[in-house]
N, C-alpha and C. Protein backbone atom coordinates (compact mmCIF):
# COMPACT_ATOMS: atom_id res chain seq x y z
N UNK A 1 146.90 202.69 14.45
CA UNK A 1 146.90 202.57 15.88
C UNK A 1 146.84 201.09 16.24
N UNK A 2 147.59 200.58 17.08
CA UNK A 2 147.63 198.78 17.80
C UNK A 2 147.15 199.17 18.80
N UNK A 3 146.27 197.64 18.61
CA UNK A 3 145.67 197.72 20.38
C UNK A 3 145.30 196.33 20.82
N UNK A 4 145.83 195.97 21.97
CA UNK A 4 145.97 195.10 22.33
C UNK A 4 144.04 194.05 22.90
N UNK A 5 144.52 192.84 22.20
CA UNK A 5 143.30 191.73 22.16
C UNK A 5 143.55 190.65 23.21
N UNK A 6 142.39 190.03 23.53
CA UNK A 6 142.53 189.36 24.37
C UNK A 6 141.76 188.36 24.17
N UNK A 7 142.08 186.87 24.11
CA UNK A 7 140.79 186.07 23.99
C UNK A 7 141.27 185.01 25.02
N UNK A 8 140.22 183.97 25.04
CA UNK A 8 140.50 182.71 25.76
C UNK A 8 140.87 181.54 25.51
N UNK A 9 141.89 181.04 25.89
CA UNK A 9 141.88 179.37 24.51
C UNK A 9 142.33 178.55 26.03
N UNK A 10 142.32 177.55 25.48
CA UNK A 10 142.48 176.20 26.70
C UNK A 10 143.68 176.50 27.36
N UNK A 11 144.47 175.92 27.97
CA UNK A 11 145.61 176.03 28.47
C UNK A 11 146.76 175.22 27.29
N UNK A 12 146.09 173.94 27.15
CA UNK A 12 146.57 172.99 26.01
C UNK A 12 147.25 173.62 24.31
N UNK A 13 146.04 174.87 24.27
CA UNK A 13 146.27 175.39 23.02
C UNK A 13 147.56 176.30 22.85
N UNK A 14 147.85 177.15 24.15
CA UNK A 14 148.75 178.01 24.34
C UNK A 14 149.89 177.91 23.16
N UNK A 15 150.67 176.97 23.58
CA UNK A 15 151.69 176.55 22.45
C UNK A 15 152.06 176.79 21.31
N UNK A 16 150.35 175.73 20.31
CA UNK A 16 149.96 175.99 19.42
C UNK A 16 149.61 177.54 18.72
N UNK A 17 149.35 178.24 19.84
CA UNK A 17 148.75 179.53 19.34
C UNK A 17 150.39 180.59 19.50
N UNK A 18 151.15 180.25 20.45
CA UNK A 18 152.42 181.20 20.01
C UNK A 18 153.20 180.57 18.64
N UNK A 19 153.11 179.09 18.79
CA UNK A 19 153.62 179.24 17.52
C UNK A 19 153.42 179.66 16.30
N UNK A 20 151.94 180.10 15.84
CA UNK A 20 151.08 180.66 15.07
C UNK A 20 152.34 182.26 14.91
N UNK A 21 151.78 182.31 15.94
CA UNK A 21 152.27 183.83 16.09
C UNK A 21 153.58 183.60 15.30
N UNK A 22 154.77 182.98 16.03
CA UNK A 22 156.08 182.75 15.94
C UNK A 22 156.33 182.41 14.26
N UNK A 23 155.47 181.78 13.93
CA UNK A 23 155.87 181.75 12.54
C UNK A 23 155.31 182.79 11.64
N UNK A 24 154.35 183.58 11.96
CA UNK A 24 154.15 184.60 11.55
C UNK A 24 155.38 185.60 11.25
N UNK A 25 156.13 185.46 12.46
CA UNK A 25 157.01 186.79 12.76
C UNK A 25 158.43 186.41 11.96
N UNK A 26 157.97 184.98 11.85
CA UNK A 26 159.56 184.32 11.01
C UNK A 26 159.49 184.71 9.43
N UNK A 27 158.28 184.68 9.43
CA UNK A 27 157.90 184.95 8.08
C UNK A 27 158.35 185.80 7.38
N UNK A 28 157.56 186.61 8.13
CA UNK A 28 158.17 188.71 8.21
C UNK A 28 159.24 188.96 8.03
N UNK A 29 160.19 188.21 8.49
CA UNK A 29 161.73 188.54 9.36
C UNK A 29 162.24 188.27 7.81
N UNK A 30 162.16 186.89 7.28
CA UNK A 30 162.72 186.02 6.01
C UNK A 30 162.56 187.23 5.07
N UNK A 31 160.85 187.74 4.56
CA UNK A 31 160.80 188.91 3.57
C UNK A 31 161.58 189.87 4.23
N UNK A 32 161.54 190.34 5.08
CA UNK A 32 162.48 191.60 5.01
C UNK A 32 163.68 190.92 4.96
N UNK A 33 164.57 190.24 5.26
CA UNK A 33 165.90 189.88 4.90
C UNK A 33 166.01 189.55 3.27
N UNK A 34 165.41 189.26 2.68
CA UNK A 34 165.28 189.96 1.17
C UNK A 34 165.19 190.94 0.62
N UNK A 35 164.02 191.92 1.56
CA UNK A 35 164.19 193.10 0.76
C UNK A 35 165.22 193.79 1.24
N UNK A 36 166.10 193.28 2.77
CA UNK A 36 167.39 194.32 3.04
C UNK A 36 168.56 194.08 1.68
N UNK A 37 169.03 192.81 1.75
CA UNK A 37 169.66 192.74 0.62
C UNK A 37 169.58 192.39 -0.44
N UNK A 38 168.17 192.98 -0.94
CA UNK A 38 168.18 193.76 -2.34
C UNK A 38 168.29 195.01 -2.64
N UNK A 39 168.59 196.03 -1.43
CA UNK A 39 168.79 197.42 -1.62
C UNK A 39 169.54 198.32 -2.40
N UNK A 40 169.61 198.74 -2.91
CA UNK A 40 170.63 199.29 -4.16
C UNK A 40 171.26 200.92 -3.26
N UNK A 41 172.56 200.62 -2.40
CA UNK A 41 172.81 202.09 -2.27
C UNK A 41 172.58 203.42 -2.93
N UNK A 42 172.73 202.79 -4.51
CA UNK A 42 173.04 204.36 -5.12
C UNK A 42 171.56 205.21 -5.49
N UNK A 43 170.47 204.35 -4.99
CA UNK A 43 169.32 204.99 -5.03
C UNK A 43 168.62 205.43 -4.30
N UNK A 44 169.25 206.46 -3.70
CA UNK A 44 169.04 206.64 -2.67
C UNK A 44 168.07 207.28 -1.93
N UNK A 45 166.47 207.40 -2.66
CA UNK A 45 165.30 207.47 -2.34
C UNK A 45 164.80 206.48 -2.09
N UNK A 46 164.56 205.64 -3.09
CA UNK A 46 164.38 203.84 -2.70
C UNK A 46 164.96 203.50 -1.39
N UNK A 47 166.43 203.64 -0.79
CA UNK A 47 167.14 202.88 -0.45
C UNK A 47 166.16 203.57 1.43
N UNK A 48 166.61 205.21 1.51
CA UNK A 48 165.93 205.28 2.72
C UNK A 48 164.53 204.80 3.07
N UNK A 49 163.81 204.96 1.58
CA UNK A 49 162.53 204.85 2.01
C UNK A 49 162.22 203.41 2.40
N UNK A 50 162.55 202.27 1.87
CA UNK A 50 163.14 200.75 2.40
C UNK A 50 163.78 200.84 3.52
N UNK A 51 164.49 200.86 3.70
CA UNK A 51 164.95 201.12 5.18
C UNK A 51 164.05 201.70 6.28
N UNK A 52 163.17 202.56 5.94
CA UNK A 52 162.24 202.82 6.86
C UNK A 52 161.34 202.32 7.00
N UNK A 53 160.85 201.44 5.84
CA UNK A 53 159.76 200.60 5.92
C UNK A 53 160.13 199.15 6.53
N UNK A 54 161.67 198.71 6.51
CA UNK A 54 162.14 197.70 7.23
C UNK A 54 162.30 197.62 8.86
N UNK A 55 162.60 198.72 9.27
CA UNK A 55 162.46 199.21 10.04
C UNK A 55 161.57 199.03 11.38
N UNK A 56 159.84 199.89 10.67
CA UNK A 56 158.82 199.86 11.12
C UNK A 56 158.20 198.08 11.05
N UNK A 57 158.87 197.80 9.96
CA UNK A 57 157.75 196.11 10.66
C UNK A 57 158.43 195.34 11.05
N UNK A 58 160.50 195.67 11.78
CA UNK A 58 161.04 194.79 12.40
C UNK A 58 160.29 195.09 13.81
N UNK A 59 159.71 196.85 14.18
CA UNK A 59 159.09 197.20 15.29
C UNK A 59 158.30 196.23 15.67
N UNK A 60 157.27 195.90 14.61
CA UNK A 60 155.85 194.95 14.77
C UNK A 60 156.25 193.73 15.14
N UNK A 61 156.76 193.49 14.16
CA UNK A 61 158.13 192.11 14.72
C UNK A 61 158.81 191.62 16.12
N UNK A 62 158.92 192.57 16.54
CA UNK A 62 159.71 192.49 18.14
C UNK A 62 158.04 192.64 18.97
N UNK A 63 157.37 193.29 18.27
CA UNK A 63 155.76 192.88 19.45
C UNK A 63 155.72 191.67 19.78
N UNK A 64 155.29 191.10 18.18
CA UNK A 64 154.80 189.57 18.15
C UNK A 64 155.55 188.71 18.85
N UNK A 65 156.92 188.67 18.84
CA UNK A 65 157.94 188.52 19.60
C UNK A 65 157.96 188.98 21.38
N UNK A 66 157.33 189.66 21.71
CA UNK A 66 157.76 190.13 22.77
C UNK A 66 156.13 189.08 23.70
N UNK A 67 154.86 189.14 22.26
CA UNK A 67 153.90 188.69 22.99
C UNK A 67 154.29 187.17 23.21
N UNK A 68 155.04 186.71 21.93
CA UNK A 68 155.16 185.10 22.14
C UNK A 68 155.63 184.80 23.64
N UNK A 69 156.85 185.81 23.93
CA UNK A 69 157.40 185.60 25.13
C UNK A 69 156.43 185.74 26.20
N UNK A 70 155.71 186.63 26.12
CA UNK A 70 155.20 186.71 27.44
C UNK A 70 154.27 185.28 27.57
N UNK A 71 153.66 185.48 26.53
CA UNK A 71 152.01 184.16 26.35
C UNK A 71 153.15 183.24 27.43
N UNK A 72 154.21 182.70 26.73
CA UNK A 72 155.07 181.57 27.27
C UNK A 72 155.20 181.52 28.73
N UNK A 73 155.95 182.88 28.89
CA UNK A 73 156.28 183.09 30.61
C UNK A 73 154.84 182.67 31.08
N UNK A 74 153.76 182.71 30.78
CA UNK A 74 152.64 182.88 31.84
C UNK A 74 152.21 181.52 31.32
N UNK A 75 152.31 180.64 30.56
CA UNK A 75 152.14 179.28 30.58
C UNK A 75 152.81 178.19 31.30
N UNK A 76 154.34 179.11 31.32
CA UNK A 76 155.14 178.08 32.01
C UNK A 76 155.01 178.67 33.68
N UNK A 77 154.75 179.57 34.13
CA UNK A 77 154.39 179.78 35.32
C UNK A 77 153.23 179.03 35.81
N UNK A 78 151.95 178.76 35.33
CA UNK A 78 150.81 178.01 35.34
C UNK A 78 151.25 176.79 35.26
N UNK A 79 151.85 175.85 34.48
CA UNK A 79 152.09 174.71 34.96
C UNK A 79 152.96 174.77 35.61
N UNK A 80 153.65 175.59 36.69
CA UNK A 80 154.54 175.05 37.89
C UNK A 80 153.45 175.31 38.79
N UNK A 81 152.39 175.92 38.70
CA UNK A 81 151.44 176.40 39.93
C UNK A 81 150.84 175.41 39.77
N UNK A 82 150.55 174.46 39.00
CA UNK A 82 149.63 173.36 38.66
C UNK A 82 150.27 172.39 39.44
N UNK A 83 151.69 172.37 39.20
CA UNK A 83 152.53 171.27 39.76
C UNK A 83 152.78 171.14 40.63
N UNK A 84 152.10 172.26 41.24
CA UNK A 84 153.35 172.94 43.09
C UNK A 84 151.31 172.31 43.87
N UNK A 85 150.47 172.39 42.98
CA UNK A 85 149.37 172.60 43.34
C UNK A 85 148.74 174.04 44.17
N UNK A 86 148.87 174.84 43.24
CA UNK A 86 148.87 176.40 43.78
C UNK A 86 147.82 176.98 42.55
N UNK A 87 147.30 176.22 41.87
CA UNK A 87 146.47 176.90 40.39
C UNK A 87 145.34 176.58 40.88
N UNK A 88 145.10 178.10 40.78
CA UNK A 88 143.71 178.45 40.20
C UNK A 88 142.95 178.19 39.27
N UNK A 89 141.61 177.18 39.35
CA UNK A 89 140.84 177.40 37.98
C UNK A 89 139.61 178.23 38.19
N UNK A 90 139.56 178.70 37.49
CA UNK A 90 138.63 179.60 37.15
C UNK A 90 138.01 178.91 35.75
N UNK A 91 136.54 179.01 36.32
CA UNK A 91 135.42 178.44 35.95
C UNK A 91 134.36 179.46 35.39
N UNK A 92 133.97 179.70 34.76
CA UNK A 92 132.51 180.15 34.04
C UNK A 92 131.56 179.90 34.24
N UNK A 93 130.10 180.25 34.73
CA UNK A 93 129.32 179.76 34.92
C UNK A 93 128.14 179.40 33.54
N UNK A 94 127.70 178.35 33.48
CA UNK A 94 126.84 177.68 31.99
C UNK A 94 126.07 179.30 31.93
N UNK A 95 125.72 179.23 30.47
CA UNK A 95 124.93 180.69 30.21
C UNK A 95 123.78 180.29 30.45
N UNK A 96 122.53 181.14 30.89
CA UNK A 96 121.54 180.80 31.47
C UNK A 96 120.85 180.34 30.08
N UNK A 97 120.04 179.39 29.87
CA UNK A 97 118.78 179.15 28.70
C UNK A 97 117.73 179.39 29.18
N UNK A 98 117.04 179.38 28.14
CA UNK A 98 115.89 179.76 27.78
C UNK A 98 114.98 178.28 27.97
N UNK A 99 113.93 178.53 28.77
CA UNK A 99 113.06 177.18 29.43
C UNK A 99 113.35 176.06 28.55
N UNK A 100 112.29 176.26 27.04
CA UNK A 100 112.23 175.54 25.69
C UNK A 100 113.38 175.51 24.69
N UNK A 101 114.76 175.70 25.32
CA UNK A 101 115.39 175.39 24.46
C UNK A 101 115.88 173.92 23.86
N UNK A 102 115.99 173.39 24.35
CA UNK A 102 116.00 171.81 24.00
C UNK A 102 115.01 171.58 22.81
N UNK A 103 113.95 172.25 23.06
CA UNK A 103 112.77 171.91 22.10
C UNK A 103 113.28 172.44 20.73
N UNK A 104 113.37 173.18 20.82
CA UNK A 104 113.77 174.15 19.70
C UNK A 104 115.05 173.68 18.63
N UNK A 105 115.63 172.97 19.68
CA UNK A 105 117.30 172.52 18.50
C UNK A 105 117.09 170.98 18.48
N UNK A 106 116.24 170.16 18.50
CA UNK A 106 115.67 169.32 18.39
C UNK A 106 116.41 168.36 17.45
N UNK A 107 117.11 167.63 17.20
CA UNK A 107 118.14 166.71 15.95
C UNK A 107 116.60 166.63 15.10
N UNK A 108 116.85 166.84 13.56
CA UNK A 108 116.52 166.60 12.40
C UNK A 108 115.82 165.39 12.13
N UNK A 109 115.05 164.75 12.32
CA UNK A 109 113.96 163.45 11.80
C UNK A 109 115.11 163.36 10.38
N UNK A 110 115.72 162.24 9.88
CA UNK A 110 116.30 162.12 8.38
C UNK A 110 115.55 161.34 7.59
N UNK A 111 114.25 160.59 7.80
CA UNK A 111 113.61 160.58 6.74
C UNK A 111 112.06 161.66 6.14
N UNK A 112 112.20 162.55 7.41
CA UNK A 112 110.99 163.80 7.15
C UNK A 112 112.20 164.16 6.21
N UNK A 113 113.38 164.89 6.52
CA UNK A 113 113.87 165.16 5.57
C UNK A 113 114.17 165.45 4.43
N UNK A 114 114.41 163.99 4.09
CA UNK A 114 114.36 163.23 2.40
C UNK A 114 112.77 163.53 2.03
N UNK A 115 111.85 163.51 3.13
CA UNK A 115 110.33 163.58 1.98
C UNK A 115 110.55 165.12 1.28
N UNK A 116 111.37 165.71 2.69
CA UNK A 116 110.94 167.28 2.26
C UNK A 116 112.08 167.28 0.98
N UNK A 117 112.77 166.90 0.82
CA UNK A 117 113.65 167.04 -0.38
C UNK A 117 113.22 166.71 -1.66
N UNK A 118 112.12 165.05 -1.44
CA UNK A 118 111.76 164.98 -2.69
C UNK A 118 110.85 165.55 -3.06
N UNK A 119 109.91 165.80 -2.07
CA UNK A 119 108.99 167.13 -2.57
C UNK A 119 109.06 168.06 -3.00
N UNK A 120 110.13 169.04 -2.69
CA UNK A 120 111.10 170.20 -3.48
C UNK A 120 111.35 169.24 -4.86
N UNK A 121 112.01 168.42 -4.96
CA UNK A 121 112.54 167.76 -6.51
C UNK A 121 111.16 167.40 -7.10
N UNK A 122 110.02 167.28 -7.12
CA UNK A 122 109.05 166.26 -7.37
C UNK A 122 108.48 167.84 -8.02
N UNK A 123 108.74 168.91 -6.89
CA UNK A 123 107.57 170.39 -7.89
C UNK A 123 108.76 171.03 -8.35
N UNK A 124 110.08 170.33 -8.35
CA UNK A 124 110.82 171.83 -8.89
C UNK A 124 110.45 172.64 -10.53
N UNK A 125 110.13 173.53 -11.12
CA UNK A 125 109.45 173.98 -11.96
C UNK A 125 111.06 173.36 -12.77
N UNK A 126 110.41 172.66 -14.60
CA UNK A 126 111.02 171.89 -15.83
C UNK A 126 111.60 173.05 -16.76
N UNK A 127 111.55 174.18 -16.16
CA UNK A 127 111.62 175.27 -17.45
C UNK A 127 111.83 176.90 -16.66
N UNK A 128 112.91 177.65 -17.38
CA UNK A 128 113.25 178.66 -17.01
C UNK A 128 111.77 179.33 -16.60
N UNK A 129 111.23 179.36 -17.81
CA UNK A 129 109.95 180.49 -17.63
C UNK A 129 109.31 180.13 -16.29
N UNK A 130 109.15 178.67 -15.96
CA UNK A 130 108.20 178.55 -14.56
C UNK A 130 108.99 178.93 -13.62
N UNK A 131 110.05 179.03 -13.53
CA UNK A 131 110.98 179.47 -12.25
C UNK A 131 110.42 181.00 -12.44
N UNK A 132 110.72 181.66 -13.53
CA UNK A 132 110.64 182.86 -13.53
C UNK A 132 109.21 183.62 -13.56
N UNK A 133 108.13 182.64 -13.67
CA UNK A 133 106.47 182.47 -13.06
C UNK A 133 106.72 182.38 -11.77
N UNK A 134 107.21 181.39 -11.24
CA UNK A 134 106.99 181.57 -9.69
C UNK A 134 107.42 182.70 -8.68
N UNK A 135 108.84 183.10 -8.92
CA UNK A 135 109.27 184.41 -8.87
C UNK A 135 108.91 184.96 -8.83
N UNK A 136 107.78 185.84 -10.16
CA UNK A 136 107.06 186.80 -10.32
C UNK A 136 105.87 186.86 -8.99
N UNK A 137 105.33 185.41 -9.32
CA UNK A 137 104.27 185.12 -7.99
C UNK A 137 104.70 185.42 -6.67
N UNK A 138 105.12 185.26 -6.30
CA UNK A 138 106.27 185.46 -5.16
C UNK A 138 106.52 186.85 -4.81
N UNK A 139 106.87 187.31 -5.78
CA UNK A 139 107.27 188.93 -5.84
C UNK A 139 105.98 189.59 -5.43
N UNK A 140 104.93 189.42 -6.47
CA UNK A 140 103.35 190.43 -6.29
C UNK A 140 102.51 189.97 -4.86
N UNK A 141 102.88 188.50 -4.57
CA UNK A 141 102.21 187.97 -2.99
C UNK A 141 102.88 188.92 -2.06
N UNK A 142 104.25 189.52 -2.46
CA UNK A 142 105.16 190.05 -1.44
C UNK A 142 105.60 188.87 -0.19
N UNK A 143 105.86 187.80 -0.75
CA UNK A 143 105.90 186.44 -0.14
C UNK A 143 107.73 187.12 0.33
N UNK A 144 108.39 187.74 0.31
CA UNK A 144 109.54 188.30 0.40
C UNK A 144 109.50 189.11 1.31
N UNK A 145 110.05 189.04 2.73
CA UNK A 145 109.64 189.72 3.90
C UNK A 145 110.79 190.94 3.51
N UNK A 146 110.58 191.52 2.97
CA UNK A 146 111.42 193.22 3.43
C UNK A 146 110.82 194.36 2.64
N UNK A 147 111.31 195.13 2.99
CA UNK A 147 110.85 196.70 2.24
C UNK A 147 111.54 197.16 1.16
N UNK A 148 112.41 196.58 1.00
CA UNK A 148 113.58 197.17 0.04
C UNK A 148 112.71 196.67 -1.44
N UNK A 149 113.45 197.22 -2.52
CA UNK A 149 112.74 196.74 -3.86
C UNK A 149 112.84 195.26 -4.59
N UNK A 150 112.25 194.59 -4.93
CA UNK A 150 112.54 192.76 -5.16
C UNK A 150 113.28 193.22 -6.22
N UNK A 151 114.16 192.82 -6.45
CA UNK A 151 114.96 192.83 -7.90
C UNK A 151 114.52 191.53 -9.13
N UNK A 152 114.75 192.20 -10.39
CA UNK A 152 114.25 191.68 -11.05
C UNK A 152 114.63 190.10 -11.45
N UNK A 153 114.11 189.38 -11.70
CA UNK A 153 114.64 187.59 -11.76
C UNK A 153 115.81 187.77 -13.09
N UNK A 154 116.75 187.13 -12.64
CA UNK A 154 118.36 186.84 -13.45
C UNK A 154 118.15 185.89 -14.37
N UNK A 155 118.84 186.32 -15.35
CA UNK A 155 118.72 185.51 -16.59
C UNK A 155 119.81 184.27 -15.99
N UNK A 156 119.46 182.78 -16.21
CA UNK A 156 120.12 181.81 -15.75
C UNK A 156 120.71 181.26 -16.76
N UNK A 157 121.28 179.71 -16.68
CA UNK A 157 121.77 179.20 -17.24
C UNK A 157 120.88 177.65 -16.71
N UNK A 158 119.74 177.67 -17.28
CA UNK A 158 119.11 175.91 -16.31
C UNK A 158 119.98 174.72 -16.71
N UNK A 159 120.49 174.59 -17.48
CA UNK A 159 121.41 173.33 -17.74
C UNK A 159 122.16 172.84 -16.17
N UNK A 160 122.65 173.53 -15.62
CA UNK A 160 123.42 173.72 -14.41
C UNK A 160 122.11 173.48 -13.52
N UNK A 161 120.98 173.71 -13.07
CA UNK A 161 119.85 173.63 -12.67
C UNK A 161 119.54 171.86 -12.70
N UNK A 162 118.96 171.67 -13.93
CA UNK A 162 118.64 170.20 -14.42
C UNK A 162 120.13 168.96 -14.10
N UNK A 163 120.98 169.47 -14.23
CA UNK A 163 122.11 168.60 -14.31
C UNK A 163 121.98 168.20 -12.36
N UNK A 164 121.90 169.82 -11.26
CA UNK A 164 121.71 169.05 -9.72
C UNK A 164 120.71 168.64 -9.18
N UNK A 165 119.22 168.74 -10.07
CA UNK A 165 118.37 168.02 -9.88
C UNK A 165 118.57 166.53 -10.09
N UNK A 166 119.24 166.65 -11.17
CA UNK A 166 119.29 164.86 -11.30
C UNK A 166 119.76 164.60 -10.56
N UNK A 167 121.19 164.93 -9.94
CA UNK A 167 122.35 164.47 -9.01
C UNK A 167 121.19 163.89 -7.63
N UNK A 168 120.87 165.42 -7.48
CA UNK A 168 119.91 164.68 -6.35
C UNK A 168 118.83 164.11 -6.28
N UNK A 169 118.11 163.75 -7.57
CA UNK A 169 117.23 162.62 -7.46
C UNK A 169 118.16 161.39 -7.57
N UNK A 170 119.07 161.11 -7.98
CA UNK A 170 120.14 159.70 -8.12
C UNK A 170 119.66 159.75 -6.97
N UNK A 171 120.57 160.65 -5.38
CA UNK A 171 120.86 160.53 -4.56
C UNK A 171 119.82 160.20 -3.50
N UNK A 172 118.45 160.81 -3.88
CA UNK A 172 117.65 160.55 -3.03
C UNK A 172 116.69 159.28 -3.09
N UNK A 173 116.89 158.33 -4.33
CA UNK A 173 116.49 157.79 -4.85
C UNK A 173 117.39 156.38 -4.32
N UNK A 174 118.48 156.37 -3.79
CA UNK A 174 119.31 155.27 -2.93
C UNK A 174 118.77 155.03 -1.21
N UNK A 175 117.74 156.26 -1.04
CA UNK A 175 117.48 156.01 0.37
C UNK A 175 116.16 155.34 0.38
């Protein structure tokens, strides 16, 4: 079943966005003009059943096509109403916030940051088993907010572990 979508994009984007489309549909068009003439008459189960499948997505084809056209007509109508000075804008009103929001999305301090990073690097546990100690700890605190069952800790590979610790002590170690 198709059903028709609707979203909002600038006026600017319009263009950009049929041509999306438009090359989509060129796309389509190119494969099926391959698979038309590769059809083999004398097989003639293959041949209808291709044909019907060429068919149905030249249908889809002439949509995408039919939407490019329209998107267009109603872009190029808008800039003559723009031009004639006859356009409408239509405006949105800001979404209402919440009192403390400002507070809340606050830009990042970048050297609290880095402490909090090297502090993570400074306790990261030297050895599978302590990862898989802390885990355990973690697990029996129920430090893991859900109900579902903790699954059991994965056998790793720490080499891969130790190798981005270093990376990021190099890295944190330049600031």
């Amino acid at each position: 079943m198709k059903v028709t979508m609707q979203h909002t994009v600038e006026l600017e984007e319009v263009p950009l966005h049929v041509n999306r489309i438009l090359s989509s549909a060129v796309s389509q068009l190119d494969s099926l003009k391959n698979i038309a003439t590769s059809l083999d008459v004398t097989n003639t189960k293959d041949f209808v059943d291709n044909i019907d499948f060429i068919r149905k997505k030249m249908f889809s084809i002439d949509t995408k096509l039919d939407e490019c056209a329209g998107l267009m007509r109603s872009y190029r109508d808008t800039l003559e109403q723009i031009n004639n000075g006859t356009a409408q804008q239509t405006q949105q009103p800001p979404p209402q916030q919440h009192p403390n929001v400002n507070e809340a999305i606050e830009e990042p301090n970048s050297s609290e940051m880095i402490k909090q990073y090297k502090n993570f690097v400074d306790n990261m546990p030297d050895s599978m088993d302590e990862i898989r100690k802390m885990y355990d700890n973690l697990a029996k605190e129920k430090s893991f907010q859900t109900d579902s069952p903790i699954p059991p800790f994965p056998d790793l590979d720490l080499s891969a572990l130790n190798k981005s610790k270093s990376n990021l002590e190099e890295l944190l170690g330049d600031e």
